[in-house]
Protein backbone atom coordinates (compact mmCIF):
# COMPACT_ATOMS: atom_id res chain seq x y z
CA UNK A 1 24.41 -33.54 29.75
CA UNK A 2 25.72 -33.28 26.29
CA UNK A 3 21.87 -33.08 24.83
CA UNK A 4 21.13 -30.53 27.49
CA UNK A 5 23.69 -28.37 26.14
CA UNK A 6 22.46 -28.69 22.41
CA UNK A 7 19.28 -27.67 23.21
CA UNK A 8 20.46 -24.86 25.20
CA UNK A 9 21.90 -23.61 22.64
CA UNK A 10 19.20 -24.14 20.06
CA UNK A 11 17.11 -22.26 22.12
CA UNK A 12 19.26 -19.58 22.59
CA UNK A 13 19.51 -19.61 18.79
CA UNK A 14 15.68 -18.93 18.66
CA UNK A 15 16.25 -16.26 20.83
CA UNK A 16 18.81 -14.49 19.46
CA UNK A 17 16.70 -14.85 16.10
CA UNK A 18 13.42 -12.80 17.70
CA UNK A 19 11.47 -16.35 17.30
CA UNK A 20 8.68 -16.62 19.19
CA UNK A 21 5.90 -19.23 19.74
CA UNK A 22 3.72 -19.25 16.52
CA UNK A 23 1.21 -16.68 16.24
CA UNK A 24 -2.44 -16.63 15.54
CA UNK A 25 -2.32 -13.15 13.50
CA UNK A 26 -5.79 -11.17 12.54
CA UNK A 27 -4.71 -7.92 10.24
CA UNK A 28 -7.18 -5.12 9.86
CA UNK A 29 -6.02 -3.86 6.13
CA UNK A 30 -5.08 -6.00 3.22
CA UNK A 31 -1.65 -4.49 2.73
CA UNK A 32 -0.92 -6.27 6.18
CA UNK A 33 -1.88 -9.27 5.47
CA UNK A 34 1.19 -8.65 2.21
CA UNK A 35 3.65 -7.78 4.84
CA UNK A 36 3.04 -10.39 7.64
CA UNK A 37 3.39 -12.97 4.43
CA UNK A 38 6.40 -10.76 3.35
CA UNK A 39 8.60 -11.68 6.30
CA UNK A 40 7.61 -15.44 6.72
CA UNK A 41 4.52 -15.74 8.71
CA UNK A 42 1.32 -16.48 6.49
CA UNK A 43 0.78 -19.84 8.09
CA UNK A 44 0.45 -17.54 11.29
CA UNK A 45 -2.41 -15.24 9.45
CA UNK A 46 -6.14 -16.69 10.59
CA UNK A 47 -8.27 -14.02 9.38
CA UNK A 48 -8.08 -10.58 6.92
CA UNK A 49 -10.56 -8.17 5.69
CA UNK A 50 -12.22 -8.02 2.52
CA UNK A 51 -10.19 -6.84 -0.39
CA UNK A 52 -7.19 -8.86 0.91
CA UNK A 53 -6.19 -10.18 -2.56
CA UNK A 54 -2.83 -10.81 -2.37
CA UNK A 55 -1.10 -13.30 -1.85
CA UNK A 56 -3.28 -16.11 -2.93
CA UNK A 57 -2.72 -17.99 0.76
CA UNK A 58 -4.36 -14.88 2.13
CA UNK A 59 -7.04 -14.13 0.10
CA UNK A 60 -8.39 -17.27 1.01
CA UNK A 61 -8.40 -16.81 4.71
CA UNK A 62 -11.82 -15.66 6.57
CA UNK A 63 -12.82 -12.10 6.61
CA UNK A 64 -13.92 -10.39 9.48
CA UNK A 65 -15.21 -6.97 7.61
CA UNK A 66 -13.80 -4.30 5.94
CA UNK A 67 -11.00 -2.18 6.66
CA UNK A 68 -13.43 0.59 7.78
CA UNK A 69 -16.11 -1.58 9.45
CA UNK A 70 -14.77 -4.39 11.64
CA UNK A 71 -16.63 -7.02 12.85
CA UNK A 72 -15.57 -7.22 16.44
CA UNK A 73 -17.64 -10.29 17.32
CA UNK A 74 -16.25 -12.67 13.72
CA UNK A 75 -12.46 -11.19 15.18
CA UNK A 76 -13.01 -13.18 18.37
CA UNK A 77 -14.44 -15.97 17.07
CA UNK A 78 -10.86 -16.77 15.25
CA UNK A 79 -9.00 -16.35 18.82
CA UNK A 80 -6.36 -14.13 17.35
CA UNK A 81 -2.93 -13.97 19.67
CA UNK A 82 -2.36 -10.53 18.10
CA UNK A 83 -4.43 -8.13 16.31
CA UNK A 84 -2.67 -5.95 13.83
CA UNK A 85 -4.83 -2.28 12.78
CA UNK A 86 -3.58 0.19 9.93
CA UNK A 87 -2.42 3.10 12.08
CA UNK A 88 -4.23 5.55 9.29
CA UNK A 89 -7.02 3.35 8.49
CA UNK A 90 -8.33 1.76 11.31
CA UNK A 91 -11.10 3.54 13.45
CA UNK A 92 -10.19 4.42 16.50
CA UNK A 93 -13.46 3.33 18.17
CA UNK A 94 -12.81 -0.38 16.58
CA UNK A 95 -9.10 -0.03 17.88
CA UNK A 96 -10.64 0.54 21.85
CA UNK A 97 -13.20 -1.99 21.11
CA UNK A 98 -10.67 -4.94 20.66
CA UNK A 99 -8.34 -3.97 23.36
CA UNK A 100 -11.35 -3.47 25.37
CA UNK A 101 -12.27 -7.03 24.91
CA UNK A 102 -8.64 -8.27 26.10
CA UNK A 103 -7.21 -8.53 22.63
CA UNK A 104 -3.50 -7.77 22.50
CA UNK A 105 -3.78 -5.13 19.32
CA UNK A 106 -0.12 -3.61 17.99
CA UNK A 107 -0.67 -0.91 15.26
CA UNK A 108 1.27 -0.53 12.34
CA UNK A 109 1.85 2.98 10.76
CA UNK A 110 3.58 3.70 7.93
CA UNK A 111 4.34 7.26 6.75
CA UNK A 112 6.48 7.18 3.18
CA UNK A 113 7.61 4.82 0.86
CA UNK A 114 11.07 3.58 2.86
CA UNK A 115 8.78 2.71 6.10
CA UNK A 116 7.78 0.02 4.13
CA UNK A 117 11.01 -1.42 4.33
CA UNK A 118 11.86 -0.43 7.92
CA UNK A 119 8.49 -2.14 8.87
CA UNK A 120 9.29 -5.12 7.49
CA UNK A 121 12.39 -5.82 9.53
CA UNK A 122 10.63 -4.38 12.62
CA UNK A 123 7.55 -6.89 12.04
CA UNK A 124 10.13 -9.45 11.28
CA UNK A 125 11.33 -9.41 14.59
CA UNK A 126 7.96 -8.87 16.38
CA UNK A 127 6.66 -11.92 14.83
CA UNK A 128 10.18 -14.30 15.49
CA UNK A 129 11.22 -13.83 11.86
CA UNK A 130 13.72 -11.53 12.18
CA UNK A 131 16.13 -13.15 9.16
CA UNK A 132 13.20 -13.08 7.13
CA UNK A 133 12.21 -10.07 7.98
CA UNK A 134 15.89 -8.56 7.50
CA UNK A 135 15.98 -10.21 4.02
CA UNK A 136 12.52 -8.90 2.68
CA UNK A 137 13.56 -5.32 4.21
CA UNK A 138 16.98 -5.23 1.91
CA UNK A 139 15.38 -6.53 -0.94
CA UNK A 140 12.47 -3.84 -1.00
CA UNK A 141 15.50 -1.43 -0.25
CA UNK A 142 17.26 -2.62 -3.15
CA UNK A 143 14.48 -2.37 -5.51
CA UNK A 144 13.40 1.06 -4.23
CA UNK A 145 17.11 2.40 -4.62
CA UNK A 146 16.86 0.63 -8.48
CA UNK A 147 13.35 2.49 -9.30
CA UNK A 148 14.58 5.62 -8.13
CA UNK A 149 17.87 5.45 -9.72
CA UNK A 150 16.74 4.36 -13.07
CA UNK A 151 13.73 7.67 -12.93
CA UNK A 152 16.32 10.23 -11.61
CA UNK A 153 16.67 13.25 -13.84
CA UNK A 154 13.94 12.37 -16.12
CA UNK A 155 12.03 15.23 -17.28
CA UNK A 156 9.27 16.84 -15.17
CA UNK A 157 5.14 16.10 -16.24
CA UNK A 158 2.40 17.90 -13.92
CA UNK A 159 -0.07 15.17 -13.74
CA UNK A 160 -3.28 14.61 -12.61
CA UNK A 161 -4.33 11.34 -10.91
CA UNK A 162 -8.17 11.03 -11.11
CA UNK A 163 -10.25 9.00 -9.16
CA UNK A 164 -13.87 8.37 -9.95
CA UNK A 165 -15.95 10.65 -13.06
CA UNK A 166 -18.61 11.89 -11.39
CA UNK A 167 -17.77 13.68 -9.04
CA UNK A 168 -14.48 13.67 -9.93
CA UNK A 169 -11.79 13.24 -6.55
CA UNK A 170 -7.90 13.35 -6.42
CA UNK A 171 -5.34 13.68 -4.08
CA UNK A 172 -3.01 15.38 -2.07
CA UNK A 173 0.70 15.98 -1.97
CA UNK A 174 0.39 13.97 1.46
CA UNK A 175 -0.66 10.86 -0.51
CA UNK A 176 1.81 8.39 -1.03
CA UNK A 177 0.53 8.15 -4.29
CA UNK A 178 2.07 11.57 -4.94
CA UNK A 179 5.19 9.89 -3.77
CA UNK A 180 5.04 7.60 -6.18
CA UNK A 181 4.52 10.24 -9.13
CA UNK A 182 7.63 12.59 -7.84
CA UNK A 183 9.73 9.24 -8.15
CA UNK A 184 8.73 8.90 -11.68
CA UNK A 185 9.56 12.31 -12.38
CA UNK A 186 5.58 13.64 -11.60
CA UNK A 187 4.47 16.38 -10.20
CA UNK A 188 1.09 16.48 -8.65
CA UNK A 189 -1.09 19.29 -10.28
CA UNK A 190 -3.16 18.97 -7.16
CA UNK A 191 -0.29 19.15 -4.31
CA UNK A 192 -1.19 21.79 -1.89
CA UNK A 193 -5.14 20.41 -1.83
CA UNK A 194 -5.84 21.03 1.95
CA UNK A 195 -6.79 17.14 2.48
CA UNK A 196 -5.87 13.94 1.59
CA UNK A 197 -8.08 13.64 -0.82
CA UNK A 198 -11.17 16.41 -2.63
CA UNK A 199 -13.78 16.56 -5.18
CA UNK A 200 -12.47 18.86 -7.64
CA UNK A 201 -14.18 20.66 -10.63
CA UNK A 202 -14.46 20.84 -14.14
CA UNK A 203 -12.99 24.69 -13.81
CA UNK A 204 -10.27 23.48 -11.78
CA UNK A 205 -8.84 21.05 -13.74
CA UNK A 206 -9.08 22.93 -16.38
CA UNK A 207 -6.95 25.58 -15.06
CA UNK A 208 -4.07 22.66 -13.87
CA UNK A 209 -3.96 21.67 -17.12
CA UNK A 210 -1.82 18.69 -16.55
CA UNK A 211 0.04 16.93 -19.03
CA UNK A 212 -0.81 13.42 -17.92
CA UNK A 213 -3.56 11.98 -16.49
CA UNK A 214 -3.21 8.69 -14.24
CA UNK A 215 -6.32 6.72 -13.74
CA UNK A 216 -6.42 2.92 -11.74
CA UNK A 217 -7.52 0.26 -14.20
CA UNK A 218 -10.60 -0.52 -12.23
CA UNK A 219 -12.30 2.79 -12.84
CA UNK A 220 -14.80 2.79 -15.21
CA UNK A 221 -13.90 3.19 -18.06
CA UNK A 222 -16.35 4.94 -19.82
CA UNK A 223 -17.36 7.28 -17.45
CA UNK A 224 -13.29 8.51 -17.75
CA UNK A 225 -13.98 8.88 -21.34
CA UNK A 226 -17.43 10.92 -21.11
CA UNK A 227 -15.94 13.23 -18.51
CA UNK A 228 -12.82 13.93 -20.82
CA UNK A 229 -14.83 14.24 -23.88
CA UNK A 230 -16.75 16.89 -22.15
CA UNK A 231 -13.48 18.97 -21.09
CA UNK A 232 -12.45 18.60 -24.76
CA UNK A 233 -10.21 19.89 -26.17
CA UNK A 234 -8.31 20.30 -23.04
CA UNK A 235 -4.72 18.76 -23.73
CA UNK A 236 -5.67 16.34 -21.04
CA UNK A 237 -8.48 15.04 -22.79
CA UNK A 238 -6.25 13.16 -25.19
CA UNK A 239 -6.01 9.40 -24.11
CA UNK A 240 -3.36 9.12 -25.43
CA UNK A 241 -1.97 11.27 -22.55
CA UNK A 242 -3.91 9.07 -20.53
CA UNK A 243 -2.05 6.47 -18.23
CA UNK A 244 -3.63 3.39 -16.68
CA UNK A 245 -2.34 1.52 -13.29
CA UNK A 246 -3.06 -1.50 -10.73
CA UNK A 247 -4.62 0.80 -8.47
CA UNK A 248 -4.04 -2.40 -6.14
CA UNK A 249 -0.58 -1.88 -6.56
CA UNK A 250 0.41 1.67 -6.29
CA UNK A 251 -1.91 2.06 -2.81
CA UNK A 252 -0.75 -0.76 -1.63
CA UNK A 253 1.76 -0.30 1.46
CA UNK A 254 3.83 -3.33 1.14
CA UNK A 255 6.51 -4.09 -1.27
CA UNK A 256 4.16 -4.91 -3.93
CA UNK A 257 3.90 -0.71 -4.02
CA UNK A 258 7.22 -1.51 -5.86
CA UNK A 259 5.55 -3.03 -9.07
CA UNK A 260 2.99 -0.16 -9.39
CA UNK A 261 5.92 2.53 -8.93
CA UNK A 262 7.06 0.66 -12.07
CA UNK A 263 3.91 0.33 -14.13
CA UNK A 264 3.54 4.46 -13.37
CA UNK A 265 6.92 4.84 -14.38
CA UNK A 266 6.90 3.04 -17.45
CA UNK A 267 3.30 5.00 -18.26
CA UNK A 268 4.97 8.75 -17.76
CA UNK A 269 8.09 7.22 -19.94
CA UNK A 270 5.63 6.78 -22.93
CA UNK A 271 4.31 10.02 -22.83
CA UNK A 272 7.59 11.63 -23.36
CA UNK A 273 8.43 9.28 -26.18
CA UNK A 274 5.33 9.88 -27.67
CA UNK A 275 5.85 13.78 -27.01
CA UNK A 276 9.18 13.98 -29.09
């Protein structure tokens, strides 16, 4: 009787703790694959998509596609329990596809940079981690109220963050990448584009004239510098106004966001050293 009653209450325990039986997870994007692993539950991960690089547990895992082009046929062949899409990512035709085939497929959507942390305790719970979830959640909280505490008041820079050389492409105040420049006391020259993203000319940057320009380090490098050298002698064109970031990072939606929003900070801090 007495053992009856301890494992009553052990499982009631579980319960009250959102645990569940152990998952066989598939995740559509890389950052999910960082925020499953975030709250406790990589040894539940079976497959990932390419460019999951992070962390190391993950990145081993097999890939079934990209984030853009599933491949329906390599997701069933790892029986996933649970499917998880990128609510802004994943195509909706691949999304009917997998529930079509039975697959039970939850999407995750995050909007701005504290969703990360409110996902984290909700995915906590849906996977029966809900203390670890809880405990990743505060900590990203923590670290986002640090960042933004330690950038407040610092003086404005329009910037420019460039992607590519040729053509050249940027993005929009809808980007959480523009998120991340406002926290570091940015402000994106090219805001009010009309879509997430846009090829924009030589003319038109000229006329922003920003006075930073952010660029991920796996751009190449010396197509940046030909395209600058051409808009010479811009202000922009200067490399030493030039400020390089883990693109990895700062895109990333998971709290590893956190490290890039630091990198970009510390970038933008230079230039106003240097500009005194």
């Amino acid at each position: 009787m007495r053992a009856a009653c301890v494992l009553a209450g052990l499982l009631l325990g579980l319960i009250a703790n959102g645990a569940a039986a152990s998952e066989r997870i598939v995740v559509l994007a890389p950052h999910l694959a960082e925020l499953v692993c975030a709250v406790g539950a990589c040894d539940e991960l079976v497959g990932v998509v390419a460019y999951t690089d992070a962390p190391p547990a993950a990145a081993r895992l097999p890939q079934v596609g990209s984030a853009f082009a599933v491949n329906v046929e390599a997701v069933l062949a790892l029986r996933p329990s649970l499917v998880l899409a990128w609510g802004s990512g994943t195509p909706a035709a691949t999304v009917e596809r997998l529930r079509g085939v039975g697959l039970r497929l939850e999407i995750v959507s995050i909007g701005d940079l504290d969703a990360i942390g409110a996902e984290l305790a909700v995915l906590g719970r849906r996977l029966g981690h809900a203390d670890a979830g809880r405990a990743a959640a505060g900590d990203y909280a923590r670290r986002l109220a640090a960042l933004r505490e330690r950038y407040r008041g610092r003086s404005r820079l329009r910037v420019f963050y460039q992607l590519e050389s040729g053509p050249v492409y940027t993005i929009n105040g809808s980007s959480p990448i523009s998120a991340a420049l406002s926290l570091c006391g940015g402000d994106n020259v090219f805001a009010a584009l009309p879509t997430i993203s846009a090829v924009v000319s030589d003319e038109v940057v000229l006329a922003a004239d920003p006075d930073a320009v952010v660029v991920a380090d796996d751009e190449d490098a010396r197509g940046i510098d030909a395209y600058w050298r051409r808009l010479a002698p811009a202000r922009a064109a200067d490399p030493a106004r030039r400020v390089l970031v883990d693109a990895d990072a700062l895109t990333r939606q998971s709290p590893r966001v956190l490290d890039g929003i630091a990198q970009l900070c510390a970038g933008l801090d230079r230039l106003r050293r240097d500009a005194r």
